[in-house]
Protein backbone atom coordinates (compact mmCIF):
# COMPACT_ATOMS: atom_id res chain seq x y z
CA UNK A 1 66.00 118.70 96.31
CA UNK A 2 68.74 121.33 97.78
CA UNK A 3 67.64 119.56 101.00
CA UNK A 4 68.51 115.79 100.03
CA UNK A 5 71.99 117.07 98.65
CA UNK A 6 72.87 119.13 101.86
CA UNK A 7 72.23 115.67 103.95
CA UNK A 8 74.36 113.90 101.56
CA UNK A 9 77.00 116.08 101.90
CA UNK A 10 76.61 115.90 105.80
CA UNK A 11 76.75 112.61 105.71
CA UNK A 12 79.83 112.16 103.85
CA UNK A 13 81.40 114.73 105.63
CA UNK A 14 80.48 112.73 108.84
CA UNK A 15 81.07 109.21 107.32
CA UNK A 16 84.99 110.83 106.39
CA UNK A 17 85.47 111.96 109.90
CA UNK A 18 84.17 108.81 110.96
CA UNK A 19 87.12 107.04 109.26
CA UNK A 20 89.64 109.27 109.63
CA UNK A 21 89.43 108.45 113.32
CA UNK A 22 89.35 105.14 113.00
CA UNK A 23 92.42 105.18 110.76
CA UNK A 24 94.20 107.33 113.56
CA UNK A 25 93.24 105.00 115.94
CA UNK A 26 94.56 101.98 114.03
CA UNK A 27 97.81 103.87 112.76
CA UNK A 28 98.76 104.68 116.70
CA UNK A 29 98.19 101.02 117.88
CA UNK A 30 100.24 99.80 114.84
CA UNK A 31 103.25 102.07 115.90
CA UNK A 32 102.66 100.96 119.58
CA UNK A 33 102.94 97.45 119.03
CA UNK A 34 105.50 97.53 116.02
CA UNK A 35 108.15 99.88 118.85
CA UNK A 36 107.19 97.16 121.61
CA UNK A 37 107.76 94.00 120.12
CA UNK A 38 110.08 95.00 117.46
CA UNK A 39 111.46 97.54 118.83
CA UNK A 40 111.79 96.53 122.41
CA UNK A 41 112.52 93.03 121.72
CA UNK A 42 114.40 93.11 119.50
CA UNK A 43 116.28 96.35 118.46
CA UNK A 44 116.48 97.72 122.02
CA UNK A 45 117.43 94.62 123.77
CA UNK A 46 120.85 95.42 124.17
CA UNK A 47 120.12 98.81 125.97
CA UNK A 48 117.39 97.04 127.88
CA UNK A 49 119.62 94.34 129.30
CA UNK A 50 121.07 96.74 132.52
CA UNK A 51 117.65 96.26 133.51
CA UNK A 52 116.25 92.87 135.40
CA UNK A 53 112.89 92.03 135.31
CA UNK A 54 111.43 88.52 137.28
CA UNK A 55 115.45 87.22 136.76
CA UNK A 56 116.15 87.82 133.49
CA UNK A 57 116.66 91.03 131.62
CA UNK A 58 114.21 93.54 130.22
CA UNK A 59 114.50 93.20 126.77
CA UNK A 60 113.88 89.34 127.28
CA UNK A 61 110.70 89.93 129.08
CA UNK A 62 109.45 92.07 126.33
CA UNK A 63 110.15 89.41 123.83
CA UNK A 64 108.57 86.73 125.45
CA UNK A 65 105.77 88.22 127.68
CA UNK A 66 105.73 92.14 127.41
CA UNK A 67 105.02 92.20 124.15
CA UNK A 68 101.94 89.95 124.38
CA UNK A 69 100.46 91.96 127.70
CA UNK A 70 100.78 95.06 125.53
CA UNK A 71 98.85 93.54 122.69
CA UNK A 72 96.30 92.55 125.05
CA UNK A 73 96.25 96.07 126.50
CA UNK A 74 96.63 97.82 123.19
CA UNK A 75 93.13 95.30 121.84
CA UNK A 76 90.52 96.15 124.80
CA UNK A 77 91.62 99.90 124.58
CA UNK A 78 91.02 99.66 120.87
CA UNK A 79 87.55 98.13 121.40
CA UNK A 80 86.80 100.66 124.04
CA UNK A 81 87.69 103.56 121.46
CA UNK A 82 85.85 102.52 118.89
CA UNK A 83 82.47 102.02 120.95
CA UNK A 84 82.99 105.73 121.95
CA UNK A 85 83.46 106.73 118.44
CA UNK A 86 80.36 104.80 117.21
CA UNK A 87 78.54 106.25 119.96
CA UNK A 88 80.06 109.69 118.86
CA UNK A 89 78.99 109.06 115.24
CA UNK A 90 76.11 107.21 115.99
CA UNK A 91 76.70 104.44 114.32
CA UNK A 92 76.92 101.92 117.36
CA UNK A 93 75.15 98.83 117.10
């Protein structure tokens, strides 16, 4: 009986790790994408404007294609974390 509860409390130990990192993980790419289309396209622009990117200014290319390659970027790594952390966890499928 003492061994059943032990497990259990393993387990939820384990299970609150388990999302804790995953939490992390989402909170991180939140703040990533919020400061790089928000704040880079938006908020920054003005400093960003010195700078010329393709022809046009920096702060432009984040708004219209930066912002979009980073959310691509910011998706696979994501996916790629989270398959190590199921495999870490052992709950990968």
């Amino acid at each position: 009986m003492a061994d059943q509860s032990s497990n259990s409390a393993q387990t939820a130990e384990s299970d609150k790790g388990y999302w804790q990192a995953n939490l992390r993980l989402i909170y991180i790419s939140l703040v990533i994408w919020a400061l790089v289309s928000f704040g880079f396209g938006i908020l920054l622009r003005p400093l960003l404007s010195g700078i010329a990117v393709g022809g046009t200014d920096l702060g432009f290319w984040f708004a219209q294609q930066g912002s979009i390659l980073v959310f691509l970027v910011l998706i696979f790594n994501y996916a790629w974390r989270m398959n190590k952390l199921d495999a870490e966890y052992g709950v990968e499928e």
